[in-house]
N, C-alpha and C. Protein backbone atom coordinates (compact mmCIF):
# COMPACT_ATOMS: atom_id res chain seq x y z
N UNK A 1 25.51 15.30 27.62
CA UNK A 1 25.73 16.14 26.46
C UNK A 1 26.09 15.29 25.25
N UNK A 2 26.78 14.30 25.70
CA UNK A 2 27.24 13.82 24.12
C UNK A 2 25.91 12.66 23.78
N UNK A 3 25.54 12.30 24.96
CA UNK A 3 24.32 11.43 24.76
C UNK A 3 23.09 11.72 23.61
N UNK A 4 23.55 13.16 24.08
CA UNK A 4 21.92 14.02 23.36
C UNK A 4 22.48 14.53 21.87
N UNK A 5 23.88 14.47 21.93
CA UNK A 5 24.60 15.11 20.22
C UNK A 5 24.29 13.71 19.29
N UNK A 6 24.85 12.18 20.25
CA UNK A 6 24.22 11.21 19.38
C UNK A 6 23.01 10.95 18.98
N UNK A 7 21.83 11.12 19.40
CA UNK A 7 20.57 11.00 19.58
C UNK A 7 20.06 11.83 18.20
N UNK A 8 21.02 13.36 18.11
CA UNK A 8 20.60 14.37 16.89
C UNK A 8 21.49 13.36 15.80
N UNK A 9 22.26 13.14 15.77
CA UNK A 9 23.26 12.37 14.96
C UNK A 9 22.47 11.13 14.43
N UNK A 10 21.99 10.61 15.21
CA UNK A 10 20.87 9.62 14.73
C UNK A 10 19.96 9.66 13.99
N UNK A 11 19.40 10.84 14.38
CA UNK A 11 17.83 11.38 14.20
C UNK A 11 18.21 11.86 12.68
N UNK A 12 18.83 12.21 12.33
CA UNK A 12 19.32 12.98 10.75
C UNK A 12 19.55 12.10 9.96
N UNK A 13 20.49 10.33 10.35
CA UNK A 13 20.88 9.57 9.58
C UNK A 13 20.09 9.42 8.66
N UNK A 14 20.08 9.48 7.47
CA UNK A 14 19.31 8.57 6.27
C UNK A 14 18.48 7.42 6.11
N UNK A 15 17.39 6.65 5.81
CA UNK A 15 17.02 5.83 5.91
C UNK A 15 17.43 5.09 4.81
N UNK A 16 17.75 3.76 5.15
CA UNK A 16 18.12 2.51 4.22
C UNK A 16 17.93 1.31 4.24
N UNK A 17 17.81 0.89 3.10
CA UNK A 17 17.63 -0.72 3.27
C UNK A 17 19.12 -1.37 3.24
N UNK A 18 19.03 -2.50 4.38
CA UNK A 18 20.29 -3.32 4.79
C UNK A 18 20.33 -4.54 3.77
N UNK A 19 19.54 -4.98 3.22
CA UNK A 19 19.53 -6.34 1.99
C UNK A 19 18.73 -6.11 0.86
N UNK A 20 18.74 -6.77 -0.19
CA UNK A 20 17.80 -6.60 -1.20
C UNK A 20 16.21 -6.98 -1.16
N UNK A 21 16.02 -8.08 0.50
CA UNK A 21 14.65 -8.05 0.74
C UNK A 21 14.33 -6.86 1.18
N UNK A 22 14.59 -6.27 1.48
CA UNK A 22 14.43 -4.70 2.49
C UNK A 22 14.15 -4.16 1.07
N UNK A 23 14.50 -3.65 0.26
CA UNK A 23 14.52 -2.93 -0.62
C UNK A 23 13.49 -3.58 -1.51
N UNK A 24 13.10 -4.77 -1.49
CA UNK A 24 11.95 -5.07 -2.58
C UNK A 24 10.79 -4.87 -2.04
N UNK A 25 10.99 -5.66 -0.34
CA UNK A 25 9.77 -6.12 -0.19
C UNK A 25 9.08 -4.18 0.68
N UNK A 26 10.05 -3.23 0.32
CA UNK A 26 9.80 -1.77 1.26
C UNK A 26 9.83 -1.66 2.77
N UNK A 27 10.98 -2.39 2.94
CA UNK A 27 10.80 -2.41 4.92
C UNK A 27 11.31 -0.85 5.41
N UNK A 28 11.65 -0.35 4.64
CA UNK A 28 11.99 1.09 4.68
C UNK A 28 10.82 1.99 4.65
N UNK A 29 10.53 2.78 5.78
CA UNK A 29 9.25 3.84 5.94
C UNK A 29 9.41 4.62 4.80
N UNK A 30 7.79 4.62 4.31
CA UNK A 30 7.82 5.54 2.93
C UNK A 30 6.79 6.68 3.27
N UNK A 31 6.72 7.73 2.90
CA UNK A 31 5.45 8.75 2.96
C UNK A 31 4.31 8.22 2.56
N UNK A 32 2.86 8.72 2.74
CA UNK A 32 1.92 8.20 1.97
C UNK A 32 2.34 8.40 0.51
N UNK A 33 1.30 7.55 -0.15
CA UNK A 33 1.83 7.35 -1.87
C UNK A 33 1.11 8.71 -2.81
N UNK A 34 1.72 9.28 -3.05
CA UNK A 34 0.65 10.64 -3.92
C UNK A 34 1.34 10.31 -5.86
N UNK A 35 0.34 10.40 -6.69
CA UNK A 35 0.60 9.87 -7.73
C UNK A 35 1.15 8.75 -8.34
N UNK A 36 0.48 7.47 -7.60
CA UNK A 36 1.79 6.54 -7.82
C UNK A 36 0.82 5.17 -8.53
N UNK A 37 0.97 3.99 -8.99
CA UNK A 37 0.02 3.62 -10.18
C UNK A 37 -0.37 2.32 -9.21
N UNK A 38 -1.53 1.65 -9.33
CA UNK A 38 -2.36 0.66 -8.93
C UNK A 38 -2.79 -0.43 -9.68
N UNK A 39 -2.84 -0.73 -9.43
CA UNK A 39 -3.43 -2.60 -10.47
C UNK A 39 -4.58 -3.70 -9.44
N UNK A 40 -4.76 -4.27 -10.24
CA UNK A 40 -6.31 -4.81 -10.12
C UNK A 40 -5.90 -6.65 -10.64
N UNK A 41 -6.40 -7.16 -8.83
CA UNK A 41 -5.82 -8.71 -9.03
C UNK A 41 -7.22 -9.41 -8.55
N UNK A 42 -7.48 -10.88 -9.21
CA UNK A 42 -8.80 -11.14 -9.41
C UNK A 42 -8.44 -12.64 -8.51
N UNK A 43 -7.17 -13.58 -9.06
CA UNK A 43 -7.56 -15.30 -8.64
C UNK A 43 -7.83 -15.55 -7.46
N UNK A 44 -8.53 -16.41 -7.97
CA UNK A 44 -9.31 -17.24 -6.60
C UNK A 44 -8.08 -17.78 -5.81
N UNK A 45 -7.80 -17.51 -4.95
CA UNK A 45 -6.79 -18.44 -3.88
C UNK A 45 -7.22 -17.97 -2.84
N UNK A 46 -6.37 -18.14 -1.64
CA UNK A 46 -5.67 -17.90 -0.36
C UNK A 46 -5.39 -16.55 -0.18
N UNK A 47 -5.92 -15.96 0.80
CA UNK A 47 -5.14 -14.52 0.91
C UNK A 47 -4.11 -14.35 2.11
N UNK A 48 -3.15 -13.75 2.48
CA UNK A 48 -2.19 -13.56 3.66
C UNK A 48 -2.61 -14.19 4.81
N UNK A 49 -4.05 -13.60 4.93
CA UNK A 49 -4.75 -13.67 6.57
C UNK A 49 -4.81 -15.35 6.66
N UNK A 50 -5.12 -16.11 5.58
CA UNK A 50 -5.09 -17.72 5.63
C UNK A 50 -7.02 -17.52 5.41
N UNK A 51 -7.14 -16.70 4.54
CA UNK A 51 -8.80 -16.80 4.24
C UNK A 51 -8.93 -16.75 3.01
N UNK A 52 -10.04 -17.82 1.88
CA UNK A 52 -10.38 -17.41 1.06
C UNK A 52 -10.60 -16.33 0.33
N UNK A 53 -10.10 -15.33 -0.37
CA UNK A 53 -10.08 -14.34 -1.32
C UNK A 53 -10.91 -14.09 -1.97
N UNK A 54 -12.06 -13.23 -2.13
CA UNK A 54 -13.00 -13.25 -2.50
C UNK A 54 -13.17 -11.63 -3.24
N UNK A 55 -13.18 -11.97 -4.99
CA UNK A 55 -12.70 -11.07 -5.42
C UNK A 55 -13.72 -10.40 -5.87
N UNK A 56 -15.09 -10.27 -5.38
CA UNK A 56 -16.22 -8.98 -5.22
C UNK A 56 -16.29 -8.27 -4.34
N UNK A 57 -15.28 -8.45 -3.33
CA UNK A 57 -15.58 -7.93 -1.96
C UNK A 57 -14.50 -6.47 -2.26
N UNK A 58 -14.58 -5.00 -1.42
CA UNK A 58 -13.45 -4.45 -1.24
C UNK A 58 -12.47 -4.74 -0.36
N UNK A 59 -11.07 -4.93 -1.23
CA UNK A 59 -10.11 -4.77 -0.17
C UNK A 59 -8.79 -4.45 -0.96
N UNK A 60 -7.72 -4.93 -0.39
CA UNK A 60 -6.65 -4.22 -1.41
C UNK A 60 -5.18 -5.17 -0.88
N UNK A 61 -4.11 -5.56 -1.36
CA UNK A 61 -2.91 -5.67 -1.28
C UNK A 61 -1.67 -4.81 -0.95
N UNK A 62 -1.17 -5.00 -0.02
CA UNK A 62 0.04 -3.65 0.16
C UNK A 62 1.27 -4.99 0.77
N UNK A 63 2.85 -4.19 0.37
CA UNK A 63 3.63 -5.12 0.48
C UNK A 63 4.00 -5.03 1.95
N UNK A 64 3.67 -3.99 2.72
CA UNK A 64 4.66 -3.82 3.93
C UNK A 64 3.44 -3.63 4.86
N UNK A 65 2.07 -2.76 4.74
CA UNK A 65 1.48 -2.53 6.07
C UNK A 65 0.64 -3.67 6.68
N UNK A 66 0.33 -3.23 7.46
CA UNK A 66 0.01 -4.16 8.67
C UNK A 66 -1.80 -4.78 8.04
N UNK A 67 -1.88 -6.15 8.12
CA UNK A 67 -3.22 -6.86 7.42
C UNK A 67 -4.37 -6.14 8.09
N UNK A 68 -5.42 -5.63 7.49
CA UNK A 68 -6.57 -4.77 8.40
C UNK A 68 -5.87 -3.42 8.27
N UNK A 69 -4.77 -2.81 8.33
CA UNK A 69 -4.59 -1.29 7.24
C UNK A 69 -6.19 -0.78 7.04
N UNK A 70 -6.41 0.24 7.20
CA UNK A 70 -7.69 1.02 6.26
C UNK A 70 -7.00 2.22 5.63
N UNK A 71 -6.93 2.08 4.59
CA UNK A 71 -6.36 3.33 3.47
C UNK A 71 -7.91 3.78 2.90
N UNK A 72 -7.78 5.30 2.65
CA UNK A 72 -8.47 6.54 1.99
C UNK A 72 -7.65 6.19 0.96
N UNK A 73 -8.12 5.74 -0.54
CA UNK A 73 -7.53 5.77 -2.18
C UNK A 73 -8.49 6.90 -2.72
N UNK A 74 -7.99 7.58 -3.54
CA UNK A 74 -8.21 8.15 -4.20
C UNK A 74 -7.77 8.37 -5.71
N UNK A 75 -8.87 8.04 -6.19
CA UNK A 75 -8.41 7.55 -7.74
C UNK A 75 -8.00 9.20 -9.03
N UNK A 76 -7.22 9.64 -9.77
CA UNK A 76 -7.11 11.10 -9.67
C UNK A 76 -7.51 11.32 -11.09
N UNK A 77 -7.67 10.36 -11.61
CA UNK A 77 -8.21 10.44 -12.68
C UNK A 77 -10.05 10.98 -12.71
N UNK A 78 -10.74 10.48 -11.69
CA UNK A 78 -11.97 10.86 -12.23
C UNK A 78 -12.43 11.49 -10.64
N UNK A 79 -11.35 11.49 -9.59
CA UNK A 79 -11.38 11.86 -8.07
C UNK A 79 -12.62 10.88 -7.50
N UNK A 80 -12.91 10.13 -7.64
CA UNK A 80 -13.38 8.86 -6.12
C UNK A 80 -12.71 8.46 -5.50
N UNK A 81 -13.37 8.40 -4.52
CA UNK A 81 -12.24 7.98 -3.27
C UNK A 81 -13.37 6.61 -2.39
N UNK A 82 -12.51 5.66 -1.87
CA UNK A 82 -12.70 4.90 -1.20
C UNK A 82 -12.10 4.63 0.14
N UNK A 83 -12.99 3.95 1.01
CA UNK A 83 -12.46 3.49 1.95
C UNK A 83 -11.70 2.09 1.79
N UNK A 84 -10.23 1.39 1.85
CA UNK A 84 -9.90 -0.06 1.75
C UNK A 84 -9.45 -0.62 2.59
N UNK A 85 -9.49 -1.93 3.09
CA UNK A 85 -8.47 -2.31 3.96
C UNK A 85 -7.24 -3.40 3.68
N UNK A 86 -6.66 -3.84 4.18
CA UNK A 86 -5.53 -4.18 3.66
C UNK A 86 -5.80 -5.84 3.55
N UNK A 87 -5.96 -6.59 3.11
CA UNK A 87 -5.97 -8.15 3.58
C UNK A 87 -5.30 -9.00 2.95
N UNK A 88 -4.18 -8.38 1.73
CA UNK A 88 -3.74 -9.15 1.25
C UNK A 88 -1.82 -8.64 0.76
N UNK A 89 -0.75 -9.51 0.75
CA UNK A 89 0.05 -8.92 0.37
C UNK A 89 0.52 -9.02 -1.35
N UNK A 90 1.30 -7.64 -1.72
CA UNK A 90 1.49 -7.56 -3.10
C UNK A 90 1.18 -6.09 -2.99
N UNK A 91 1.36 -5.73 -4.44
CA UNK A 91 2.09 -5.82 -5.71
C UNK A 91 3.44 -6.40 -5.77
N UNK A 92 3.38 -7.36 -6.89
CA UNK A 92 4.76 -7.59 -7.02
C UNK A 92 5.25 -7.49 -8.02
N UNK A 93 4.35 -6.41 -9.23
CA UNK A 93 5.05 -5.42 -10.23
C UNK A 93 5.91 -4.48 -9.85
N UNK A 94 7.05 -4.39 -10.35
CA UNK A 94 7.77 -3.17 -9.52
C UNK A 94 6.79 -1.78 -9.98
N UNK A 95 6.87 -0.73 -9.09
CA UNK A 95 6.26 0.64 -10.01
C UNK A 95 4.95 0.62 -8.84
N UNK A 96 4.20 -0.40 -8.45
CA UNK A 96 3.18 -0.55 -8.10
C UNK A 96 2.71 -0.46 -6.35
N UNK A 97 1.86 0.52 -6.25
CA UNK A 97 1.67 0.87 -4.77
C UNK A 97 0.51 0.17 -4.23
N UNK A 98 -0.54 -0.64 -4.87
CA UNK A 98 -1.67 -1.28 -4.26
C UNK A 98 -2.04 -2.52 -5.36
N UNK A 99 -2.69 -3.33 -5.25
CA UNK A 99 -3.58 -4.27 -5.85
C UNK A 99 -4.62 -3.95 -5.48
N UNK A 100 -5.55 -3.88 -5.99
CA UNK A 100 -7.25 -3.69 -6.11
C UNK A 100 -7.73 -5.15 -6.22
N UNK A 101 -8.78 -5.64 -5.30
CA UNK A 101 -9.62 -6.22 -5.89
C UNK A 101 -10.67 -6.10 -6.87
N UNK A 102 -11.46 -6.95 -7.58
CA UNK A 102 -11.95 -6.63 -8.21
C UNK A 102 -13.28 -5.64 -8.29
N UNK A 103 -13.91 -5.59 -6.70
CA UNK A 103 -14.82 -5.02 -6.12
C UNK A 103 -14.73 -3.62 -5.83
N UNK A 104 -13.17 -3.59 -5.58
CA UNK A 104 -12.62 -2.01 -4.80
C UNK A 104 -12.31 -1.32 -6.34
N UNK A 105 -11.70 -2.16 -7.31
CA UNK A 105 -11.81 -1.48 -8.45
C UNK A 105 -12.80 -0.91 -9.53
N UNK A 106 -13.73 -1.94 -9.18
CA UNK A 106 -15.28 -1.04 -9.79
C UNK A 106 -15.56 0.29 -9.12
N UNK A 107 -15.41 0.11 -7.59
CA UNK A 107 -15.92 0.80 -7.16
C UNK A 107 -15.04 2.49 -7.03
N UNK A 108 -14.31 1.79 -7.30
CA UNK A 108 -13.07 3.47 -7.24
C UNK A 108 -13.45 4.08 -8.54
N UNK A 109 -13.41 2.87 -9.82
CA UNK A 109 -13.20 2.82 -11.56
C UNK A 109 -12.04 2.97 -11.98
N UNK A 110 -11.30 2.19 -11.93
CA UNK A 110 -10.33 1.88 -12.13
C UNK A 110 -10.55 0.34 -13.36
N UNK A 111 -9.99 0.53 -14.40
CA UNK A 111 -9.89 -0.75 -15.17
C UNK A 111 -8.55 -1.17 -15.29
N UNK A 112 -7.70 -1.83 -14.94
CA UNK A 112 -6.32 -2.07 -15.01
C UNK A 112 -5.30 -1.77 -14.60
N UNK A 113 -4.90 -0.55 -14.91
CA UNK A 113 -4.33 0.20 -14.05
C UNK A 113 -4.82 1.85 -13.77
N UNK A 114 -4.57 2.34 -12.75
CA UNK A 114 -5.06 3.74 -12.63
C UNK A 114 -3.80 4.37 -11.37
N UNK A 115 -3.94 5.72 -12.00
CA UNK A 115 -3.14 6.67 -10.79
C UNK A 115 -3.60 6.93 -9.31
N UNK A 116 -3.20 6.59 -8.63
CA UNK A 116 -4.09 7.02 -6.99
C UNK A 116 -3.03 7.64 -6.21
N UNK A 117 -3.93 8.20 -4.86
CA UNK A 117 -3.19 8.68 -4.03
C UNK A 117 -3.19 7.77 -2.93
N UNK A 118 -2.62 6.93 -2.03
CA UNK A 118 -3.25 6.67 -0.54
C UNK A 118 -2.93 7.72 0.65
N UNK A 119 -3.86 7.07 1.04
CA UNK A 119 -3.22 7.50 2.52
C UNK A 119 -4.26 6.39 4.03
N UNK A 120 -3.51 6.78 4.63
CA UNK A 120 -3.85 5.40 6.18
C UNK A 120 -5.36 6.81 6.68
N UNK A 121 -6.68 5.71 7.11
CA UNK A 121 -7.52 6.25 7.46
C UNK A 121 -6.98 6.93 9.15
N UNK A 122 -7.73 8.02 8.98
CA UNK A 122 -7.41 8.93 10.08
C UNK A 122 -6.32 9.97 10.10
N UNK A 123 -5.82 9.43 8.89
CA UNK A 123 -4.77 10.25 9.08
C UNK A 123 -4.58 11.49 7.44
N UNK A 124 -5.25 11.17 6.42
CA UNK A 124 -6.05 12.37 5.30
C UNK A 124 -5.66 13.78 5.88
């Protein structure tokens, strides 16, 4: 009995971040993102995975999910939607829920910044 009162006691606690990396980098579970703003990153480097970055291709930046992620974006301004996957980490504007490559951003239309929705494929 008291096993199962802690368990509800648990289950209710609040979610929080324990340090200020927690809190920047979002180690704290968030809902999918609905109205939240995007940006569009181009240099040639290195991406997370340890692969050349190749900024015609689609794909996208997220600070916390898992590399290979496939997010449904949806851009709400003109409603296209894309398929992306994750291969790179960032934004590291605060405010900011994705990086676009330059490929995924033609293809959504997005010039700079734009409003989107995500969400993780399969799950729309």
């Amino acid at each position: 009995m008291t096993l199962a009162a802690l368990a509800l006691g648990l289950d209710n606690w609040p979610a929080r971040a324990d340090s200020f990396q927690q809190m920047w980098m979002g180690r704290i579970a968030r809902p999918p993102a609905d109205n939240e703003e995007a940006s569009i990153y181009w240099e040639d480097k290195w991406d997370s995975r340890g692969k050349r970055f190749k900024p015609h291709e689609i794909s996208c930046a997220h600070r916390t999910e898992a590399l290979g992620t496939v997010f449904i974006v949806t851009n709400l301004e003109n409603g296209k939607k894309i398929e992306c996957p994750v291969f790179d980490r960032g934004p590291f504007a605060r405010g900011r829920v994705l990086d676009f490559s330059l490929g995924a951003a033609r293809k959504i239309g997005c010039d700079g910044l734009c409003r989107v929705t995500v969400r993780r494929a399969g799950y729309e």
